[in-house]
PDB file of N, CA and C in Angstrom:
ATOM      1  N   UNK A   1      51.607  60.874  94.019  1.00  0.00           N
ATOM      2  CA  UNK A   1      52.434  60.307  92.968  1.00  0.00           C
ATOM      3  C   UNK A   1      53.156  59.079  93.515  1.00  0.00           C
ATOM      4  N   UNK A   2      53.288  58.421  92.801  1.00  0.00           N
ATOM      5  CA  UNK A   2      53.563  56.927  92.890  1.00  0.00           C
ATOM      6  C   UNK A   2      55.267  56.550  92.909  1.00  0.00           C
ATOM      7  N   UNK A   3      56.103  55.978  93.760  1.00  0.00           N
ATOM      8  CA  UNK A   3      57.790  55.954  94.114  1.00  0.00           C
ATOM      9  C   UNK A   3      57.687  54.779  92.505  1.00  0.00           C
ATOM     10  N   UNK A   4      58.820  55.282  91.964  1.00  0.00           N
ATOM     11  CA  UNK A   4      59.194  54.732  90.795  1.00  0.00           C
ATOM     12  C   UNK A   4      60.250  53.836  91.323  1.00  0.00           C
ATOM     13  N   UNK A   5      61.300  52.991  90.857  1.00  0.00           N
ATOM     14  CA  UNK A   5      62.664  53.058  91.207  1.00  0.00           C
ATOM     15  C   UNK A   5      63.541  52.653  89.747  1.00  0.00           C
ATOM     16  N   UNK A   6      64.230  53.452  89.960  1.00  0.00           N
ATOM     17  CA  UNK A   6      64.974  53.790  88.543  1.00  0.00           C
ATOM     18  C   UNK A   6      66.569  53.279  89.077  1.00  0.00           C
ATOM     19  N   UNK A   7      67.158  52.745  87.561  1.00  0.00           N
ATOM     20  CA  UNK A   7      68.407  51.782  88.186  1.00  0.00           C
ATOM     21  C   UNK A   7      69.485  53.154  88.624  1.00  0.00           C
ATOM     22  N   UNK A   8      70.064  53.528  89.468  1.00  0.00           N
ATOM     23  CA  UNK A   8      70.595  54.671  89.886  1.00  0.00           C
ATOM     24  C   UNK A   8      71.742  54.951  89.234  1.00  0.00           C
ATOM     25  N   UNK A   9      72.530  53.437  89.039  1.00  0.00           N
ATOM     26  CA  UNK A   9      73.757  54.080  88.246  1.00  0.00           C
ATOM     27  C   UNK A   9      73.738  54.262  86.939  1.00  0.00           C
ATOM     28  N   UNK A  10      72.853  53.925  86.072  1.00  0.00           N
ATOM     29  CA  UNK A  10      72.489  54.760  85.007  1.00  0.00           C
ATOM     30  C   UNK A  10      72.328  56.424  84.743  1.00  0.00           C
ATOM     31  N   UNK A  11      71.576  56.849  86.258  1.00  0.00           N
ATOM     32  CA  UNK A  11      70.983  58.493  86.110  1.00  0.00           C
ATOM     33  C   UNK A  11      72.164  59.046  86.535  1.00  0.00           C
ATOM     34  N   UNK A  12      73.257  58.402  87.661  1.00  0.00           N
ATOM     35  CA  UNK A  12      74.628  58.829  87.747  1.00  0.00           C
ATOM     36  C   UNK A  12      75.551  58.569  86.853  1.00  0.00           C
ATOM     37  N   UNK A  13      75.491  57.825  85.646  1.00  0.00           N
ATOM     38  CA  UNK A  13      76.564  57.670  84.802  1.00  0.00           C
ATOM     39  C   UNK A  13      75.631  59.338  83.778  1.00  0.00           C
ATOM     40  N   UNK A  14      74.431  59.292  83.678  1.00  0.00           N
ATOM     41  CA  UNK A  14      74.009  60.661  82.547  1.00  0.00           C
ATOM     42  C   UNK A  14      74.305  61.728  83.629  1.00  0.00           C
ATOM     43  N   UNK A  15      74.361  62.206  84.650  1.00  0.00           N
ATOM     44  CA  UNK A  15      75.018  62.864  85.247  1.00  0.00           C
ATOM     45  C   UNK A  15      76.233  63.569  85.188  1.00  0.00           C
ATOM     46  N   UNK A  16      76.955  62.251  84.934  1.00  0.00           N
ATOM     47  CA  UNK A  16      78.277  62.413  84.927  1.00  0.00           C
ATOM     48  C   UNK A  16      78.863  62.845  83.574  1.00  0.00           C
ATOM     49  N   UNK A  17      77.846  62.616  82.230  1.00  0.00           N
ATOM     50  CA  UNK A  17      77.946  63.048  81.171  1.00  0.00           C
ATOM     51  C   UNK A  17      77.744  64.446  80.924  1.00  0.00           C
ATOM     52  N   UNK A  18      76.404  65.143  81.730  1.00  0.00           N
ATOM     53  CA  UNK A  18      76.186  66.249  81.745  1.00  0.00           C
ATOM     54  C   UNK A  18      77.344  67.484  82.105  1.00  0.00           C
ATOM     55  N   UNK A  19      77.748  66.870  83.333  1.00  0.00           N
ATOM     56  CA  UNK A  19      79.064  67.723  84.039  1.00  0.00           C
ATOM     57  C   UNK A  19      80.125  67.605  83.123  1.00  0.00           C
ATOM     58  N   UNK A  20      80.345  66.635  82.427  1.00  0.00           N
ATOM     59  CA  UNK A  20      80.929  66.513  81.264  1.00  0.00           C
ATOM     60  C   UNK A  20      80.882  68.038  80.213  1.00  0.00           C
ATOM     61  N   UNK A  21      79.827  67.818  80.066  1.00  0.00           N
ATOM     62  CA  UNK A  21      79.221  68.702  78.652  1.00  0.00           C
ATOM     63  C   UNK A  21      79.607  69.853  79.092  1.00  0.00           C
ATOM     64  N   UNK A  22      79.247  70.337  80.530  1.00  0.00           N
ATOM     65  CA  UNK A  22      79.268  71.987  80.710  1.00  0.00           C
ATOM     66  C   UNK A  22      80.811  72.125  80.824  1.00  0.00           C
ATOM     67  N   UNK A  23      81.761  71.764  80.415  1.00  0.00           N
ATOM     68  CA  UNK A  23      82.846  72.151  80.608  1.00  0.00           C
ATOM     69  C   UNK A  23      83.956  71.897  79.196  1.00  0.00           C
ATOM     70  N   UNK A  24      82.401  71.443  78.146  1.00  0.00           N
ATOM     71  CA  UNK A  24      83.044  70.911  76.962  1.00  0.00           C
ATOM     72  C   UNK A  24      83.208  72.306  76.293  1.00  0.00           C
ATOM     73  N   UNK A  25      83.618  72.463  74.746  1.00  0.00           N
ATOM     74  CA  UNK A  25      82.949  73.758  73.851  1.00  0.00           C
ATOM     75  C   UNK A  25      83.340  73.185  72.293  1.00  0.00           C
ATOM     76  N   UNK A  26      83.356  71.943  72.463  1.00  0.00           N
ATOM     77  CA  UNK A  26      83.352  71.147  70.635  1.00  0.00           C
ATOM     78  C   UNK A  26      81.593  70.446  70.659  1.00  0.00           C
ATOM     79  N   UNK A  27      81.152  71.218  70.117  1.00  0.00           N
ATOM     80  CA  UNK A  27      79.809  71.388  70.049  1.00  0.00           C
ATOM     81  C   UNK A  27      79.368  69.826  69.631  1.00  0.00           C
ATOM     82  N   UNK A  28      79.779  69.205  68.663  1.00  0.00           N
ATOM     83  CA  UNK A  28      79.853  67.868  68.207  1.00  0.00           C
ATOM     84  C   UNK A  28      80.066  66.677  69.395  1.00  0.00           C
ATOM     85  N   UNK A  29      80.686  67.302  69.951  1.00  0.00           N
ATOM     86  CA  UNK A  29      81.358  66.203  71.145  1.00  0.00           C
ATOM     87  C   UNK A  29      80.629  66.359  72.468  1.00  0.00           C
ATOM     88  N   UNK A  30      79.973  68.040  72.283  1.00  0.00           N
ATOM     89  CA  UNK A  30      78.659  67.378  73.622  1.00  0.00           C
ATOM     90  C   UNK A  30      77.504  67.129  73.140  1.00  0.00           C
ATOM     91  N   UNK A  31      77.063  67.201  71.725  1.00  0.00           N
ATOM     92  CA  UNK A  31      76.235  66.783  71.125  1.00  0.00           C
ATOM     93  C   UNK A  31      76.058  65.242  71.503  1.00  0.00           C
ATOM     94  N   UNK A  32      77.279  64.725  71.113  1.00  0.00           N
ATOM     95  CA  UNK A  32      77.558  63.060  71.191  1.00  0.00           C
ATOM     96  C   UNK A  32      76.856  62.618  72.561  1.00  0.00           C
ATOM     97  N   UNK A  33      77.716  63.453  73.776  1.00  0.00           N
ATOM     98  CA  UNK A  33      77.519  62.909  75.470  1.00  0.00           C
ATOM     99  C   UNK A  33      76.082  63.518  75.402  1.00  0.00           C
ATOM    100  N   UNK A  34      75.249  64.088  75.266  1.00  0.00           N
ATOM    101  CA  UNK A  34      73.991  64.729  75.456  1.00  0.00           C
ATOM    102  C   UNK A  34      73.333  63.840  75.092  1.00  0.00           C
ATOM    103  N   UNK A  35      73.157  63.087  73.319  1.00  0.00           N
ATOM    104  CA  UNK A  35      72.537  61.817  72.994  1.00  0.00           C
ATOM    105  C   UNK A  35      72.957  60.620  74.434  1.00  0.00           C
ATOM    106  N   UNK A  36      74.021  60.783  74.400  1.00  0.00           N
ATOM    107  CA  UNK A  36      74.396  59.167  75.333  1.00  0.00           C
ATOM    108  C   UNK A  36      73.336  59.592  76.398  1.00  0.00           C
ATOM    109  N   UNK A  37      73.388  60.590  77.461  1.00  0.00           N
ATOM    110  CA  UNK A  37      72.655  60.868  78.472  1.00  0.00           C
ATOM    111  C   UNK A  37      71.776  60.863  78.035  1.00  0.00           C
ATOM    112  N   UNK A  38      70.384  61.157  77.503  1.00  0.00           N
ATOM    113  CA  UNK A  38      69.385  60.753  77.082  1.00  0.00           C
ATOM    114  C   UNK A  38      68.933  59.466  77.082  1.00  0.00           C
ATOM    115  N   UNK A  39      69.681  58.508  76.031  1.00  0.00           N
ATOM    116  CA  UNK A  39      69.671  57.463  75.765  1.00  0.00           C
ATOM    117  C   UNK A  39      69.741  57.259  77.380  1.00  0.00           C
ATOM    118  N   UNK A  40      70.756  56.916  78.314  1.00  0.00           N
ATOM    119  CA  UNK A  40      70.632  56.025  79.495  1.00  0.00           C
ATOM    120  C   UNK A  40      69.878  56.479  80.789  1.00  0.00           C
ATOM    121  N   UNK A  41      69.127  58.042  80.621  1.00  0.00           N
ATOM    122  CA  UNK A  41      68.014  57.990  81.137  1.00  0.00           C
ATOM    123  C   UNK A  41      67.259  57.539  80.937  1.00  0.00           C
ATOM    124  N   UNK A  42      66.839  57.679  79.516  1.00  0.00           N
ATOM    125  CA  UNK A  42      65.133  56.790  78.930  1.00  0.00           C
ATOM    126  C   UNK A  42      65.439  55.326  79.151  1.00  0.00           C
ATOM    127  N   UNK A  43      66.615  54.665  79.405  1.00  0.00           N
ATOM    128  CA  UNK A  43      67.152  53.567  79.721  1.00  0.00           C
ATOM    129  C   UNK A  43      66.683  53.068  80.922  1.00  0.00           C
ATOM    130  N   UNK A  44      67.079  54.071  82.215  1.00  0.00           N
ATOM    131  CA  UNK A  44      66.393  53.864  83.742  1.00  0.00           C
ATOM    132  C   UNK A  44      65.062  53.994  83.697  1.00  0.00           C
ATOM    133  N   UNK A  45      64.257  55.110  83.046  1.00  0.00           N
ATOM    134  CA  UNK A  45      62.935  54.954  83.030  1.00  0.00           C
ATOM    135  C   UNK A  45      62.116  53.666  82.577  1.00  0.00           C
ATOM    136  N   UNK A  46      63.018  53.230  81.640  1.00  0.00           N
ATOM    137  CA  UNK A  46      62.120  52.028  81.063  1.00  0.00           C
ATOM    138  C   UNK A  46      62.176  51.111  81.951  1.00  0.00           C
ATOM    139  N   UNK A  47      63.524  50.924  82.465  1.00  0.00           N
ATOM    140  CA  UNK A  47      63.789  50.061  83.827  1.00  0.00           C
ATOM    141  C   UNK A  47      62.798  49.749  84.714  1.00  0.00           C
ATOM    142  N   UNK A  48      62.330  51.541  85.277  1.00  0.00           N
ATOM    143  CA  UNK A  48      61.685  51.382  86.412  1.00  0.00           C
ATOM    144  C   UNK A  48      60.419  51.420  85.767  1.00  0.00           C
ATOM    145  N   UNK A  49      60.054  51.777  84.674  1.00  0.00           N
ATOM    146  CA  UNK A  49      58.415  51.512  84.429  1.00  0.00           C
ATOM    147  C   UNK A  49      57.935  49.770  84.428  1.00  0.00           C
ATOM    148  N   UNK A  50      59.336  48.949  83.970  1.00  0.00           N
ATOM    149  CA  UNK A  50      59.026  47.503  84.134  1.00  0.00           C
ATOM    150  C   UNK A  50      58.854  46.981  85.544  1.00  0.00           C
ATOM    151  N   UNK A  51      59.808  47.715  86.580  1.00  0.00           N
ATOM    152  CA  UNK A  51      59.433  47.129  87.915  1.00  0.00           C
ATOM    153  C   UNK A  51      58.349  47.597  88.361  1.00  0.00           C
ATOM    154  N   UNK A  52      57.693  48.780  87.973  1.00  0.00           N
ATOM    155  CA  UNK A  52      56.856  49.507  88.480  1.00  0.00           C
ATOM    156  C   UNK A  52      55.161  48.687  88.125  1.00  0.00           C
ATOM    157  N   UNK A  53      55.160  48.261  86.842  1.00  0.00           N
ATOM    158  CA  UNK A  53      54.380  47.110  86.235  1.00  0.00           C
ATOM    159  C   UNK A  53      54.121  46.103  87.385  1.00  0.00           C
ATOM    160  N   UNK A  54      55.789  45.259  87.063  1.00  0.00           N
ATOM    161  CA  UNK A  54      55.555  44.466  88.019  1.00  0.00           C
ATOM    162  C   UNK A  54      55.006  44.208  89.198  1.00  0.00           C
ATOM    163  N   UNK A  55      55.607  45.525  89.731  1.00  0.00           N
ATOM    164  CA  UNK A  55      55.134  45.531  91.110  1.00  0.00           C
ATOM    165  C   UNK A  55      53.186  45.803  91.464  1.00  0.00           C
ATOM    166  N   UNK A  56      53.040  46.196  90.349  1.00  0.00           N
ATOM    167  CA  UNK A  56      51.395  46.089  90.413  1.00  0.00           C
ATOM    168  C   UNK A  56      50.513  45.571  89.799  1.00  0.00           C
ATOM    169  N   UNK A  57      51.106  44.474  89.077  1.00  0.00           N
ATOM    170  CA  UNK A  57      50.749  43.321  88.667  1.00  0.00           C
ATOM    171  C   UNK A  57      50.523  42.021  90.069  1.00  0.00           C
ATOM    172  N   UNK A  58      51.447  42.503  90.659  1.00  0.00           N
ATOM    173  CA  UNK A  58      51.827  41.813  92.145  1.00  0.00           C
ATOM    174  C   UNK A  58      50.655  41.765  93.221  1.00  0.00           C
ATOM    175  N   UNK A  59      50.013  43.381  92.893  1.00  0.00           N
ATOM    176  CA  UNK A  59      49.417  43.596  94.732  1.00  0.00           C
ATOM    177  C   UNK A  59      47.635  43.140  94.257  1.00  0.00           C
TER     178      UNK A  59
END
């Protein structure tokens, strides 16, 4: 399998949402942080699927 690189402080800011959530219990309000984390993972992935392109567009 192939090293991706994904922008890091993105997967640490959904991280930080998650730890968030498990300590929430307004169901609405980790609903909310659960979308956000999602959203700025598929965010880093897209990231690194563009460098990942790049980079083999390159060799």
């Amino acid at each position: 399998m192939n090293d991706m690189k994904m922008n890091e402080s993105l997967v640490f800011d959904a991280c930080a949402l998650v730890e968030q959530i498990s300590k929430m219990t307004n169901i609405e309000a980790m609903q909310a942080k659960a979308d956000f984390a999602a959203y700025l993972l598929n965010q880093a992935m897209e990231e690194g699927e563009k460098v990942e392109e790049n980079r083999c567009s390159m060799d």
